[in-house]
Protein backbone atom coordinates (compact mmCIF):
# COMPACT_ATOMS: atom_id res chain seq x y z
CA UNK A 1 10.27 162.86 22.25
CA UNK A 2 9.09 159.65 23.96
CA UNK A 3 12.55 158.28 23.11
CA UNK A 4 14.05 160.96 25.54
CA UNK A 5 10.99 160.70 27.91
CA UNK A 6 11.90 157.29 28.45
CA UNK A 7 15.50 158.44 29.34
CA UNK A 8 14.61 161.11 32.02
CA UNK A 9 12.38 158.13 33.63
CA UNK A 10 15.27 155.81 33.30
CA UNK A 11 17.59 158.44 34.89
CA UNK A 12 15.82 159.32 37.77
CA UNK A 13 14.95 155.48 38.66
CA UNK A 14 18.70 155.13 38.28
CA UNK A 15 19.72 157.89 40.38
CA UNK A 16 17.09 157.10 43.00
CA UNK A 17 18.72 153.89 43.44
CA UNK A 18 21.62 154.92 43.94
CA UNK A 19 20.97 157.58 46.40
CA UNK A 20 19.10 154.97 48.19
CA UNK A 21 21.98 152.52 47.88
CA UNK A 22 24.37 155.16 49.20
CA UNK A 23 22.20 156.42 52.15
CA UNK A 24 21.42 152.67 53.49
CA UNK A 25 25.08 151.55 52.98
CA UNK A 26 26.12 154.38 55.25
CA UNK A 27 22.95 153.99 57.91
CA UNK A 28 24.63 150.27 57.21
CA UNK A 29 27.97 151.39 58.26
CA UNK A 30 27.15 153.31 60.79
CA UNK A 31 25.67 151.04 62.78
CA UNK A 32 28.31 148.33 62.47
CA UNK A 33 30.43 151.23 63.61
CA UNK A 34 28.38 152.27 66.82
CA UNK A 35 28.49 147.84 67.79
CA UNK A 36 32.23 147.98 67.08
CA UNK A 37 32.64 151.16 69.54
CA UNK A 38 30.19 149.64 71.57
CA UNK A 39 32.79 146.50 71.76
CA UNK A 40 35.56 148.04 71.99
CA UNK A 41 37.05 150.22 74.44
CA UNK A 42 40.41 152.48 74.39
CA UNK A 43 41.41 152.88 77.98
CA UNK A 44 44.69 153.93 79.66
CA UNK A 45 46.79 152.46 82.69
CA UNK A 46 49.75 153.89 84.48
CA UNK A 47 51.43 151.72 86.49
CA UNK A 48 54.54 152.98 88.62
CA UNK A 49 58.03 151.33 88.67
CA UNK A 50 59.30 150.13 91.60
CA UNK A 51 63.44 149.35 91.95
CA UNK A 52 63.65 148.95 88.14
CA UNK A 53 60.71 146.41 87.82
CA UNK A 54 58.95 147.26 84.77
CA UNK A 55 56.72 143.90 84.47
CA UNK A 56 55.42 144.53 87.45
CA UNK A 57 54.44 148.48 86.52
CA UNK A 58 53.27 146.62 82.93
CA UNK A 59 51.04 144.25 84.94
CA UNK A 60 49.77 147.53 87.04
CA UNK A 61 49.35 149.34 84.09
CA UNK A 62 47.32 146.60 82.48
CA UNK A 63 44.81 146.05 85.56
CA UNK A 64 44.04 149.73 85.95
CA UNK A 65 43.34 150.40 81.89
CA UNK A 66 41.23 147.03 82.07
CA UNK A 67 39.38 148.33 84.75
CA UNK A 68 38.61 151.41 83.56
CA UNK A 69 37.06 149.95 80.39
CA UNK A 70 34.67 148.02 82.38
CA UNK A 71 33.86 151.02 84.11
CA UNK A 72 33.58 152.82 80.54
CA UNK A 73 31.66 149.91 79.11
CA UNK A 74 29.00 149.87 82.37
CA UNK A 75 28.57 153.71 81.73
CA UNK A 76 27.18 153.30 78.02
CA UNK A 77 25.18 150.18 78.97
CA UNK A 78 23.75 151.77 81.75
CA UNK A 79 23.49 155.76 81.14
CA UNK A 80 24.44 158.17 84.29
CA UNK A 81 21.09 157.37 85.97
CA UNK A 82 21.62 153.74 85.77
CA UNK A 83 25.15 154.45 87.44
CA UNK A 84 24.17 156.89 90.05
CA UNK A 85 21.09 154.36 91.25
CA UNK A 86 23.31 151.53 91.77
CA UNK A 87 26.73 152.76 92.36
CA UNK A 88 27.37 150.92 95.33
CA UNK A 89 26.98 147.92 93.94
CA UNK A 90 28.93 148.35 90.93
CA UNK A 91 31.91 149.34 92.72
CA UNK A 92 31.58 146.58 95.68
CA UNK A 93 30.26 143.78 93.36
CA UNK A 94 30.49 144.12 89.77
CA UNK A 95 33.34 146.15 88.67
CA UNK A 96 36.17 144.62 91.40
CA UNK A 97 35.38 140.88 90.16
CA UNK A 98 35.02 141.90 86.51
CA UNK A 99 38.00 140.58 85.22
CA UNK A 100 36.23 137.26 84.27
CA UNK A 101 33.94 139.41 81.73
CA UNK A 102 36.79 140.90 79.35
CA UNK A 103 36.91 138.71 76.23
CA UNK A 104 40.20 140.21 75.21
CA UNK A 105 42.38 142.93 75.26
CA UNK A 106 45.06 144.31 73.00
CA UNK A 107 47.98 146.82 73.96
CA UNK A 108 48.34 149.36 71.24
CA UNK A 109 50.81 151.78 72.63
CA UNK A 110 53.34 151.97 75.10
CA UNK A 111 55.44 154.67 76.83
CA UNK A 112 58.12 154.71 79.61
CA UNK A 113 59.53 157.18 82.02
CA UNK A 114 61.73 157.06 85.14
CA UNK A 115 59.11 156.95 87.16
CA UNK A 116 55.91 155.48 85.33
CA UNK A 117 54.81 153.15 82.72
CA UNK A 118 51.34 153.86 80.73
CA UNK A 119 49.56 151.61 78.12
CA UNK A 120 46.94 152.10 75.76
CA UNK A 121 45.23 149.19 75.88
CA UNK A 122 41.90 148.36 73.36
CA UNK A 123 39.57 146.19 75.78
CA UNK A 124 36.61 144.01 74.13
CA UNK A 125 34.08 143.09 77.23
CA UNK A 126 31.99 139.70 76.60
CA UNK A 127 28.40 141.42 76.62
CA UNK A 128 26.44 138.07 77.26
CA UNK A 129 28.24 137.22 80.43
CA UNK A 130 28.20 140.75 81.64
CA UNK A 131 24.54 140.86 81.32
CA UNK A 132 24.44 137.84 83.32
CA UNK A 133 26.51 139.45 85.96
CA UNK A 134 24.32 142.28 85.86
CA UNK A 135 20.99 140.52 86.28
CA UNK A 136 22.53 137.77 89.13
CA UNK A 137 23.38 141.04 91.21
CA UNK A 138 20.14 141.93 91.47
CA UNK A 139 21.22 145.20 89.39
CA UNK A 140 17.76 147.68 88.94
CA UNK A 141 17.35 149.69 85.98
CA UNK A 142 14.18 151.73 85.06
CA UNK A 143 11.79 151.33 82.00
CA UNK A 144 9.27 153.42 80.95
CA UNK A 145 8.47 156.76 81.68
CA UNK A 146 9.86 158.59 84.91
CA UNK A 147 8.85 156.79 88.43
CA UNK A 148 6.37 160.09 89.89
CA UNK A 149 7.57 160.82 93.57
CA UNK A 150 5.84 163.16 96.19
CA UNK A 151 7.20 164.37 98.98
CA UNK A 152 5.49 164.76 102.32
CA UNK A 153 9.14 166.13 104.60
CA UNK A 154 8.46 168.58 107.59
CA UNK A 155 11.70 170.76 108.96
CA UNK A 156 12.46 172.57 111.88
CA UNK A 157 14.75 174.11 113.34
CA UNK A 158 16.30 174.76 116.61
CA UNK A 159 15.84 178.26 117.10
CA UNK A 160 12.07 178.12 115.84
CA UNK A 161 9.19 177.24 117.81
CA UNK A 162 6.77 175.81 114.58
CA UNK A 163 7.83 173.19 112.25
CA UNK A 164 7.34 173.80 108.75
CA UNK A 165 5.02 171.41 106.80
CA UNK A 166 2.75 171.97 103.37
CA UNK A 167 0.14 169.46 103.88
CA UNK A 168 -1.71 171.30 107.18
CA UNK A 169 -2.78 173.91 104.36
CA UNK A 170 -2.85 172.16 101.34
CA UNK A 171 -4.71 175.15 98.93
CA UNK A 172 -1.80 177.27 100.24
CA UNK A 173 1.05 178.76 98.13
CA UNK A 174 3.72 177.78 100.38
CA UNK A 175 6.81 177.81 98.75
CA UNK A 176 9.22 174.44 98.86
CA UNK A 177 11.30 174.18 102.02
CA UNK A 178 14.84 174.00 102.08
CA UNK A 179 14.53 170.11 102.35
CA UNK A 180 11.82 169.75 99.70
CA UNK A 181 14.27 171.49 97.28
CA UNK A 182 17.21 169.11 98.39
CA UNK A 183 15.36 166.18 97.70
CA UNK A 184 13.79 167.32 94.20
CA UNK A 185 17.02 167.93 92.97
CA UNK A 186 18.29 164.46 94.11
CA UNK A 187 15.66 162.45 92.95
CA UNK A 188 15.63 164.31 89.62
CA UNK A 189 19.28 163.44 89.01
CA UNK A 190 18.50 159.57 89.78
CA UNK A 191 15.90 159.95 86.63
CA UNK A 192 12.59 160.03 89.18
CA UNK A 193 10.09 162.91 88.73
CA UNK A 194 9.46 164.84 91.71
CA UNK A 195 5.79 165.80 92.07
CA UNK A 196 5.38 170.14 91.71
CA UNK A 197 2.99 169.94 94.48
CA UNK A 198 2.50 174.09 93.58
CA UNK A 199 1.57 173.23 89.77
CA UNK A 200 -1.58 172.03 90.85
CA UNK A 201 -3.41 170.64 94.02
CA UNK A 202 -6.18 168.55 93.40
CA UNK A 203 -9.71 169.17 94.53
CA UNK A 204 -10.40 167.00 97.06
CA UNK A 205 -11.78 166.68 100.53
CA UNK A 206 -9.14 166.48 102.71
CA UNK A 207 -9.68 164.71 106.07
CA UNK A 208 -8.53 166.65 109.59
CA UNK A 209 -6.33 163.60 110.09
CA UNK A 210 -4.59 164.27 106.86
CA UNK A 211 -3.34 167.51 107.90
CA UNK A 212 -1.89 166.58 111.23
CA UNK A 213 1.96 166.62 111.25
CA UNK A 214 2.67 163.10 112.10
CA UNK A 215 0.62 161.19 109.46
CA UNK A 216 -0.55 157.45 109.65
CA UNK A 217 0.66 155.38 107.05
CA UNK A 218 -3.09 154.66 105.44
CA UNK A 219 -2.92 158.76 105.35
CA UNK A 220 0.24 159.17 103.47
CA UNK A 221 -0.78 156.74 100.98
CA UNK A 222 -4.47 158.64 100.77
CA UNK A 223 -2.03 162.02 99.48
CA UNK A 224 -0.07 159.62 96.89
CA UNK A 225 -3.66 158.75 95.32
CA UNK A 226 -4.84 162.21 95.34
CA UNK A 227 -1.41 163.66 93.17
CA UNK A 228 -1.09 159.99 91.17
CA UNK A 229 2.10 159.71 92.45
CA UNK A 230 3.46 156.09 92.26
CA UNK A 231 5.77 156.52 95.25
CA UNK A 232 5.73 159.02 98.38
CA UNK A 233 8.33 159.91 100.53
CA UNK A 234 7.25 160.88 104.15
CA UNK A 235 9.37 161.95 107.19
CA UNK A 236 11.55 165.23 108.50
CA UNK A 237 14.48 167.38 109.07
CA UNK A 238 16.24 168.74 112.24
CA UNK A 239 17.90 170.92 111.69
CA UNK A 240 20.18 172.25 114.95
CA UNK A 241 21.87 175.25 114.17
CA UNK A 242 25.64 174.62 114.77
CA UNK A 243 25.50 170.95 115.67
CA UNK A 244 23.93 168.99 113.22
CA UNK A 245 20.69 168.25 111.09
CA UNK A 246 19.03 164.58 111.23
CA UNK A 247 16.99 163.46 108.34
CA UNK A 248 14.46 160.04 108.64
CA UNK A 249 12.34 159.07 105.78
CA UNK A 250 9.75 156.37 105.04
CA UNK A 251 8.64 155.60 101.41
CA UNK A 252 5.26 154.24 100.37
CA UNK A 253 4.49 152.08 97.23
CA UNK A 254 0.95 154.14 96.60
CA UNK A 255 0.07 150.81 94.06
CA UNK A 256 0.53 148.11 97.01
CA UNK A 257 -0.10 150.50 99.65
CA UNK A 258 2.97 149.58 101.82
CA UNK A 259 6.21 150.84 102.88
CA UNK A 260 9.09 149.88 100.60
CA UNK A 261 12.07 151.56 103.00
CA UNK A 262 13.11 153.36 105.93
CA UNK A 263 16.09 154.98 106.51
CA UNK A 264 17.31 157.95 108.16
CA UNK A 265 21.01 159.83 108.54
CA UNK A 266 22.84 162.64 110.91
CA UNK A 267 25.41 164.94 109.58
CA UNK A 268 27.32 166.94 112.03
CA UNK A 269 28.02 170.74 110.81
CA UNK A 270 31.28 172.22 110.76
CA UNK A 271 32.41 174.19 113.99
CA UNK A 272 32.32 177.71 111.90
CA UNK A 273 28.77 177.00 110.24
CA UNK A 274 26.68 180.27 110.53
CA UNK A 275 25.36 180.78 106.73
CA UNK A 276 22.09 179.45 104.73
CA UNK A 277 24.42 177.93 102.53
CA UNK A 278 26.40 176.00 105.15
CA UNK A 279 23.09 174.80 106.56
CA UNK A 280 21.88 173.44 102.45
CA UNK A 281 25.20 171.83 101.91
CA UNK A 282 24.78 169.16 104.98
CA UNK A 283 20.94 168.79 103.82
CA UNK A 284 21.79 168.00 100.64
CA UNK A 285 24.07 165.37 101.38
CA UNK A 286 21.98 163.76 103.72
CA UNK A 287 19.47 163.57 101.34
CA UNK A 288 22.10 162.25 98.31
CA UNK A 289 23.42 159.31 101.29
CA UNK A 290 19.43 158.18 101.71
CA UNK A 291 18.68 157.93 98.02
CA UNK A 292 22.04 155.84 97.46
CA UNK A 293 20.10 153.06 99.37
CA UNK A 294 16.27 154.72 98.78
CA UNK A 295 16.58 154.59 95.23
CA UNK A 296 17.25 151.27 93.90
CA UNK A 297 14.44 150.37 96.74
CA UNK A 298 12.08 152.78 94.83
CA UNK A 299 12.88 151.03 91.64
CA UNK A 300 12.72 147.53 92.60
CA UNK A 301 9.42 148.10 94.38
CA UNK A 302 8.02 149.73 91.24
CA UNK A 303 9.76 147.98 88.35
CA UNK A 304 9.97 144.48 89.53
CA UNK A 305 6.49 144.14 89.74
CA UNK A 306 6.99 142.71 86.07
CA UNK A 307 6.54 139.54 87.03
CA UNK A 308 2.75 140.27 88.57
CA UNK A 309 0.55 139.42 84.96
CA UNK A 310 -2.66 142.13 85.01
CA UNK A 311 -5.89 141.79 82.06
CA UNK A 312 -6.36 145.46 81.75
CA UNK A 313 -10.06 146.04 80.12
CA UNK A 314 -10.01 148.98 77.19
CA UNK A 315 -13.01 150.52 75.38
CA UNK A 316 -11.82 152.76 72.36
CA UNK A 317 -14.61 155.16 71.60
CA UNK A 318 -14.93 157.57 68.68
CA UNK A 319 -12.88 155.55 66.47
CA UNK A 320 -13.50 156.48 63.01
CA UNK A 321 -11.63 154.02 61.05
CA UNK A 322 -9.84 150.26 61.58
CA UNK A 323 -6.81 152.09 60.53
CA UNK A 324 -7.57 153.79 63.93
CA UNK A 325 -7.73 150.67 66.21
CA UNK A 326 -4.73 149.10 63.90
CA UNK A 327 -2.48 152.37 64.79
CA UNK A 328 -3.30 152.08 68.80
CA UNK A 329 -2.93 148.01 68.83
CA UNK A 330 0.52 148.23 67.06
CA UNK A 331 1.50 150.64 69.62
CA UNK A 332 0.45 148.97 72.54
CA UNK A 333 2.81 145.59 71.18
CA UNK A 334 5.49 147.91 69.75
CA UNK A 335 6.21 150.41 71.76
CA UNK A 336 4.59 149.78 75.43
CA UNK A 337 7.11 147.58 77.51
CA UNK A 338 5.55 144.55 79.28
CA UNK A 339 2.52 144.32 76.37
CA UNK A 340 2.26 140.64 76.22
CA UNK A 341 -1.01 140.19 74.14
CA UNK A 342 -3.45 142.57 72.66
CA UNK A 343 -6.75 141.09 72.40
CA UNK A 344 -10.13 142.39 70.65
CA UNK A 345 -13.31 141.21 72.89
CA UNK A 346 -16.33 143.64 71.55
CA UNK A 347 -17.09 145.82 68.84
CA UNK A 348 -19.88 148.21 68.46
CA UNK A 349 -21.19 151.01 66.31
CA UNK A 350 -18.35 153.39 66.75
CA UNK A 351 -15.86 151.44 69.55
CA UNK A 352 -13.99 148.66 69.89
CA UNK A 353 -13.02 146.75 73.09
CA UNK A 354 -9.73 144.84 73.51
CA UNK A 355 -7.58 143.05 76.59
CA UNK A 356 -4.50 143.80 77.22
CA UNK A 357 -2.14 141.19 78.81
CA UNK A 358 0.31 143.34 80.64
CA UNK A 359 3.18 141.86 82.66
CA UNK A 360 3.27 144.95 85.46
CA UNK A 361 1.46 147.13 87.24
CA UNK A 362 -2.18 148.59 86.28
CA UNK A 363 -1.49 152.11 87.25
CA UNK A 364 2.22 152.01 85.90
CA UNK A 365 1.19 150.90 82.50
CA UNK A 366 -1.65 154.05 82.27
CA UNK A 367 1.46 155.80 82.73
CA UNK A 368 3.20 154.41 80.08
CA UNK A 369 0.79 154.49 78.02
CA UNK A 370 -0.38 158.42 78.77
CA UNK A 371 2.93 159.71 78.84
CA UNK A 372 4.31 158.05 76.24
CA UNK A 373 5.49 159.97 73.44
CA UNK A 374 4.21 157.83 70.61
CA UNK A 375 1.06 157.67 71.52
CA UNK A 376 -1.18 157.52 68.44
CA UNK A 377 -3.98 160.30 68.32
CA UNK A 378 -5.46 162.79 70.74
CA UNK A 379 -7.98 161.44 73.11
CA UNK A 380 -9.51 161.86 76.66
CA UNK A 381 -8.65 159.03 78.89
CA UNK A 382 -10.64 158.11 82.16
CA UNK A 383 -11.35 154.54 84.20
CA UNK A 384 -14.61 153.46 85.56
CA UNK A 385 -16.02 152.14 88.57
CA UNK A 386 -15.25 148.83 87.55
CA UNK A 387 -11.16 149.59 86.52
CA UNK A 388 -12.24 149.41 83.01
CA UNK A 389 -10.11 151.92 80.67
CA UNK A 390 -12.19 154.58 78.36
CA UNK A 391 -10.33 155.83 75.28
CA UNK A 392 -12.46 158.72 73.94
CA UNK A 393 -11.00 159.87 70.05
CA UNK A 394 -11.02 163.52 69.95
């Protein structure tokens, strides 16, 4: 009986080892796998032949596969926001000089026509120097949770005598402007969040001055801090029915308090325009030719400030074990982006107080920290008077 007791144990240890073998060899493989398709890229070129010359419809072939792998590679490395917030400057400075970062490439199939030739060609970019590339450009690309934007656009039209704007009558349920909806749906494809200004209005006194249409600067930041939005985007839309509709914007760094851009665009109608939906369509692309340039502003402005080094002050209240204060300290260094130290500076009956050395901005790392998904435990989260961070356990 113990004889075969011994067995079963034996078996299942052996088994479970094996299992375990098999299931990390294949996490094992697959990984090596995604770095190797990460490498490598299949791409195709077509190149056309001219009077009989097929080297020089090879060579055409070759430049427009390898071109589209670095375009292929740039896509995975930096997602569709990453390529939609700086696409002018991937396609006037990184991908036409881009030649330099291909390691190697490898034609593995071949076909020829009358009229064309096309190659398969496997293309292996050199990641280090492409990085480098990347970061000499100047080439923005968002960590952390979504950069919160609110809106503060007036329109009018033409044939209207009022101009339309939300923030005269804040507590209002005024719904969102043709323009407002333009540029939520813009800024939500580039990966921002666009502030639901109808989810919930906070409860504050709001200043006459702060409901006028043309709003001082100090005034549009005042509405930033009131929705905790970390940028706002002020200005308006003319719209002139049959002609044209004109679109100027000014965005506000709510952290710094200063304007980060200015831009503004005209787009003429066409001469048979009379519907809503031929008055959206020139909005909307307004609105998608400011953000090309608005964007990587709003991102730089925001994400850059990396290189500013805050001490952030946290009490952790209601803790109930070390296990507790363990779980939130390895988060902060794990899984918080810019965490450079994590220091305890006071303990007490039931809290502990730590410093946090964080290479960013105070109000962007709350947000990280709030929002992020990880975040250990339930808990109620407020700042004093003196910017010092409370942590209450639920």
């Amino acid at each position: 009986m113990a004889k075969q007791l011994i067995n079963n144990t034996l078996f299942r240890v052996i088994f479970g080892l094996s299992v375990f073998s098999v299931v990390t060899l294949s996490l094992i493989m697959a990984e090596t796998q995604a770095k190797v398709d990460q490498e490598n890229i299949l791409a195709i070129g077509k190149g056309k032949i001219t009077a009989g010359n097929i080297a020089a419809a090879r060579t055409t072939a070759i430049s427009e596969a390898l071109v589209k792998g670095v375009e292929e590679y740039l896509a995975r490395r930096l997602g569709s926001q990453g390529m939609i917030n700086n696409f002018e400057r991937l396609i006037h400075d990184i991908i036409p000089g881009s030649r330099e970062e291909i390691e190697n490439f490898h034609i593995l199939a071949e076909e020829q026509t009358d009229k064309y030739c096309k190659l398969l060609v496997r293309i292996k970019v050199n990641e280090k120097l492409m990085e480098e590339k990347l970061r000499e450009m100047g080439l923005i690309l968002m960590e952390g949770p979504p950069i919160k934007v609110l809106f503060l656009v007036s329109q009018s039209k033409s044939q209207e005598a009022s101009v339309s704007y939300w923030w005269n009558d804040p507590y209002s349920v005024q719904g969102l402007i043709t323009t407002e909806l333009a540029l939520h749906r813009v800024f939500q494809e580039r990966g921002f969040r666009p502030i639901n200004r109808l989810a919930n209005v906070p409860e504050e006194t709001y200043s006459p001055e702060m409901k006028i249409l043309d709003l001082s600067d100090e005034d549009v930041v005042r509405w930033g801090r009131f929705f905790s939005a970390d940028v706002v985007i002020h200005g308006k839309c003319e719209i002139v029915e049959g002609e044209f509709v004109f679109i100027t914007l000014k965005a506000f760094d709510i952290g710094e308090g200063m304007m980060i851009f200015r831009g503004s665009q005209i787009e003429v109608f066409d001469k048979d325009s009379d519907s809503m939906e031929d008055v959206i369509q020139p909005i909307e692309r307004v609105v998608n030719n400011i953000a090309i340039k608005l964007g990587p502003e709003i991102i730089k402005a925001i994400e850059v400030g990396e290189d500013e080094i805050n001490k952030i002050d946290i009490e952790i209240q209601g803790l109930k074990s070390f296990e507790q204060f363990r779980m939130f300290s390895d988060f902060l260094k794990k899984d918080i982006h810019g965490v450079e130290s994590v220091i305890q500076t006071r303990i007490k009956s039931n809290s502990i107080s730590i410093r946090v050395v964080f290479s960013g901005k105070k109000n962007r790392f709350m947000d990280m920290v709030l929002e992020h998904e990880s975040f250990p435990f339930l808990a109620d989260v407020r700042k004093t008077e003196k910017g010092e961070i409370i942590i209450n356990i639920k």
